[in-house]
Protein backbone atom coordinates (compact mmCIF):
# COMPACT_ATOMS: atom_id res chain seq x y z
CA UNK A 1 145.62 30.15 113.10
CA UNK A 2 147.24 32.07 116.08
CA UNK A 3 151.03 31.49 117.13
CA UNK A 4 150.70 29.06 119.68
CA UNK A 5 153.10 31.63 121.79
CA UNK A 6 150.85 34.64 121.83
CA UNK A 7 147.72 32.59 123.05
CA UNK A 8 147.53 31.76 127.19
CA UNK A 9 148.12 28.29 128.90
CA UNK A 10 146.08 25.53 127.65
CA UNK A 11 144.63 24.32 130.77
CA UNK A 12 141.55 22.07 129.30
CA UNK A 13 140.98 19.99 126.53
CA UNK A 14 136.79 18.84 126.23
CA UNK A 15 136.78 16.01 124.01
CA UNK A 16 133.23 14.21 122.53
CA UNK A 17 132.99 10.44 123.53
CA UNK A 18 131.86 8.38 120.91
CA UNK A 19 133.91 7.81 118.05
CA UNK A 20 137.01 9.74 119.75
CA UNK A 21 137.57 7.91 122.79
CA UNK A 22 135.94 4.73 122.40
CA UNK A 23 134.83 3.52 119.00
CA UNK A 24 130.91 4.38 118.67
CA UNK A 25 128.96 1.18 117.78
CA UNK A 26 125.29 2.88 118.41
CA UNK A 27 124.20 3.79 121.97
CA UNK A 28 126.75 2.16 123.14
CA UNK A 29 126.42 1.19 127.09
CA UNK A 30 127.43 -1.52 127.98
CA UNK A 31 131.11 -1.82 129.53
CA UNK A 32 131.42 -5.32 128.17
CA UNK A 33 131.43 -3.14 124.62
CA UNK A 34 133.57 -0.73 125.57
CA UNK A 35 136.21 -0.75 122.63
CA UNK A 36 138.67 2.45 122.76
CA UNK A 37 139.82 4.28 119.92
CA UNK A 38 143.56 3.67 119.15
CA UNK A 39 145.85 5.59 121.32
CA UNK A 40 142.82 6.77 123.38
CA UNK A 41 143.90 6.28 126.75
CA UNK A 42 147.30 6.94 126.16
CA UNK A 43 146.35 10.67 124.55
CA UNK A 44 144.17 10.62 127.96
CA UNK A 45 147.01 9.89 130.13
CA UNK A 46 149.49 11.92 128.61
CA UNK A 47 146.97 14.80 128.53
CA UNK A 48 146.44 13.96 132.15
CA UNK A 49 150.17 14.18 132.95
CA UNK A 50 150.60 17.40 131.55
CA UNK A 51 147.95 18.63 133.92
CA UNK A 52 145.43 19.20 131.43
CA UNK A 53 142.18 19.21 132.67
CA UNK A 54 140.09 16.62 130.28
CA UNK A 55 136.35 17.08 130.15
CA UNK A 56 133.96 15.19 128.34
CA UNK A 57 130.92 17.07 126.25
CA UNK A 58 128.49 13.88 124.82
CA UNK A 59 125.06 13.45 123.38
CA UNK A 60 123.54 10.36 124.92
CA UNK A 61 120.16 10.43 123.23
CA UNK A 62 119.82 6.83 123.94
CA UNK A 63 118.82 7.93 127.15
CA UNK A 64 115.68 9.52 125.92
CA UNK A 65 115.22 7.38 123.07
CA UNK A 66 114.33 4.60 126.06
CA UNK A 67 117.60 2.16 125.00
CA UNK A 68 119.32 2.34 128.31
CA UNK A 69 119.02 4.58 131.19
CA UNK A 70 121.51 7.35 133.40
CA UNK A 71 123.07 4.36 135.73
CA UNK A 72 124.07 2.32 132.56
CA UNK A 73 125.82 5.80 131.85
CA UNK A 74 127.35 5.64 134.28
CA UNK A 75 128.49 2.27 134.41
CA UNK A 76 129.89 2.74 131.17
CA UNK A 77 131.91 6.25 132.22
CA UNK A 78 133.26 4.29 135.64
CA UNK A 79 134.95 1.41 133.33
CA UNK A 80 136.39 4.11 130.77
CA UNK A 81 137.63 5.49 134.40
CA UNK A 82 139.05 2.02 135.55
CA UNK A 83 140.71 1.46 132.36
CA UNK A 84 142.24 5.09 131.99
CA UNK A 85 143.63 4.99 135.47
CA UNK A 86 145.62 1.89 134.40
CA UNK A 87 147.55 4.57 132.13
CA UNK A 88 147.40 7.41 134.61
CA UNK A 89 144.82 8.70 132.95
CA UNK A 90 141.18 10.98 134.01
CA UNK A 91 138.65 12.21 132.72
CA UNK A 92 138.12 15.08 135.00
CA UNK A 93 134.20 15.27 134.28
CA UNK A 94 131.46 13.72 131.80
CA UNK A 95 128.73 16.18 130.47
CA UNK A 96 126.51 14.41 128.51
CA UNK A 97 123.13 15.27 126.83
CA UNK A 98 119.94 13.02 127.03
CA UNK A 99 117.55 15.08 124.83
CA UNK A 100 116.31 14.80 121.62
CA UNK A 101 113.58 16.25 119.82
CA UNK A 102 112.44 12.45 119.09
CA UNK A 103 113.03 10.87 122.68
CA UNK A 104 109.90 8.38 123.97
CA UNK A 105 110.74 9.83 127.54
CA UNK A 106 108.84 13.17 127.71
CA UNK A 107 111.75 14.67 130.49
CA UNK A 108 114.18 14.15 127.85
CA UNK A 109 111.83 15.18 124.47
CA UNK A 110 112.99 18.75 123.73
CA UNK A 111 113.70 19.97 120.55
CA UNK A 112 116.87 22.08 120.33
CA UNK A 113 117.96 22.05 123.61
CA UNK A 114 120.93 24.01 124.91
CA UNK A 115 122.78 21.43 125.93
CA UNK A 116 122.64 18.77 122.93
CA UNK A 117 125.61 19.52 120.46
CA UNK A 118 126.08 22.03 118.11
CA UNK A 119 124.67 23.88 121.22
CA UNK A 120 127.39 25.15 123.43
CA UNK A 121 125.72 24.20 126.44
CA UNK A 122 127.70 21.39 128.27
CA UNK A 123 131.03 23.18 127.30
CA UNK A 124 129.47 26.62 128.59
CA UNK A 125 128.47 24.78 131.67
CA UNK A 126 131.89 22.69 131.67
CA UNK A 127 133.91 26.48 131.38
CA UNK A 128 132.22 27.80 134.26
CA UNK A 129 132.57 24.89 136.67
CA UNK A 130 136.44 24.41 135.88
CA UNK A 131 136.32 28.56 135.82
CA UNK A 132 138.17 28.50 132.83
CA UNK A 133 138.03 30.65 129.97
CA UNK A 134 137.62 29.93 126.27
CA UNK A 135 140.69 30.41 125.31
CA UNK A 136 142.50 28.43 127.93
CA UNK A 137 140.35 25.18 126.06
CA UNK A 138 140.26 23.51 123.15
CA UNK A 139 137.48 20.84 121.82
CA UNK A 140 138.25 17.59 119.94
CA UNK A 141 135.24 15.58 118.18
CA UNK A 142 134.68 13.57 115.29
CA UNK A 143 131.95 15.49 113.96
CA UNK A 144 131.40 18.91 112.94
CA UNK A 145 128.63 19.35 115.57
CA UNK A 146 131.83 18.76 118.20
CA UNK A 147 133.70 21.90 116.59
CA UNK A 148 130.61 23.73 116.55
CA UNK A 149 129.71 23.75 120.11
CA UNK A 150 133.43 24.44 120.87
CA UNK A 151 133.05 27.52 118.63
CA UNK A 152 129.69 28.55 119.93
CA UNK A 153 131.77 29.06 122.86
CA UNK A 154 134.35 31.10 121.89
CA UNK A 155 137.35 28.15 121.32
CA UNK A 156 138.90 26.54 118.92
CA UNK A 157 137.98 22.91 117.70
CA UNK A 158 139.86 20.28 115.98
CA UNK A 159 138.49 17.49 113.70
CA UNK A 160 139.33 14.04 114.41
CA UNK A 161 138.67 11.76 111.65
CA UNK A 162 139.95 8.57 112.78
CA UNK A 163 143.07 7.31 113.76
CA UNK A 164 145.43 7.49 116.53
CA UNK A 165 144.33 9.86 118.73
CA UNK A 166 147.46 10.25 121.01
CA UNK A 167 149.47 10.75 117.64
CA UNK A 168 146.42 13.49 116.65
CA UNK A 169 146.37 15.42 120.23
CA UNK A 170 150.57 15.62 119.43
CA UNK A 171 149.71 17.46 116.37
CA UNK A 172 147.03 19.30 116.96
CA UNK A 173 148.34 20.58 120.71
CA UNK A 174 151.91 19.80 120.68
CA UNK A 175 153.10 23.08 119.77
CA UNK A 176 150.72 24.74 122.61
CA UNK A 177 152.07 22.01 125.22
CA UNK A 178 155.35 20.42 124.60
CA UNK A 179 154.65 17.66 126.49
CA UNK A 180 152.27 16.18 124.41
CA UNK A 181 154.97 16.05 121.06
C-alpha cells in the first residue's frame, strides 16, 4: 500500500448501498424497511464533516426486474437523506444501476452494461461530475464487485465485511484524514 503522506487529499469516498449503509434485505425499497448498518450514519456524518464528498455507486436491478420502480428509489434515498441529516450527515449523490441482463423491462434488459458493477461506470461518471480524480477517491463495498469497479477506475477499494462501519472508515481512512480516527 502507498504511505498515506505521499498520495494527494482524499476529497471523495463512493460507497455501495446495500449491505454497507443500510442492511440489504433483497430489493429493498421501502423506507418503512430502511434498517442502517451499525455506525452508518455516523461514518456518513463524520465523513461529511471532514468535507468529504460521499457518493453513492448501487445496482438496483429491482428496477428492471419489475419489483419496484425509480420513484420508490427515490423515496427510499430521500429517508436515508432525512435520517443522515439528523447526524449532519449527506450523501452528496446516488448513482445507481437498473440493468440486468435478466430484467422483464426491456429499457433496463442489457447484458453487461457499463454502468452495473464490476463495471466502472457510475464511479467514472461520479469522477467526472465531482471533477475529481482517481486518486483523490476511494470506494467502500461489501462485495468484491464494489472494489472492482473502484479499481476499473484507477482507485483503491476497501472490503467491508460487516460491522461497524464508522469504526471501519477510521481504519481504513484514518491515516489519510485524521479526522476520521
Amino acid at each position: 500500500m502507498t504511505d498515506a503522506a505521499a498520495l494527494p487529499p482524499l476529497k471523495a469516498v463512493f460507497l455501495d448501498r446495500d449491505g454497507v449503509l443500510n442492511i440489504d434485505h433483497g430489493y429493498v425499497s421501502d423506507p418503512a424497511k430502511l434498517n442502517w448498518i451499525d455506525g452508518a450514519r455516523e461514518a456518513v456524518a463524520a465523513m461529511t464533516k471532514a468535507g468529504l464528498k460521499v457518493l453513492v455507486v448501487t445496482n438496483q436491478s429491482g428496477i428492471g426486474r419489475g419489483y419496484f420502480d425509480e420513484a420508490a428509489m427515490d423515496r427510499f434515498h430521500d429517508a436515508m437523506q432525512d435520517q443522515l441529516a439528523e447526524l449532519g450527515g449527506r450523501i452528496d449523490a446516488f448513482y445507481y444501476s437498473p440493468f440486468h441482463e435478466a430484467a422483464v423491462i426491456d429499457a433496463y434488459r442489457v447484458a453487461d452494461h457499463p454502468d452495473r458493477k464490476p463495471n466502472p461506470g457510475m464511479v467514472l461518471r461520479g469522477l467526472a461530475e465531482w471533477n475529481l480524480k482517481p486518486e483523490e477517491a476511494v470506494i467502500i463495498g461489501d462485495r468484491h464487485i464494489d472494489v472492482e469497479a473502484g479499481n476499473r477506475a484507477g482507485m483503491p477499494g476497501y472490503l467491508f465485511k460487516g460491522g461497524n462501519l464508522r469504526a471501519f472508515v477510521g481504519q481504513v481512512l484514518g491515516d489519510r484524514v485524521p479526522a476520521l480516527k
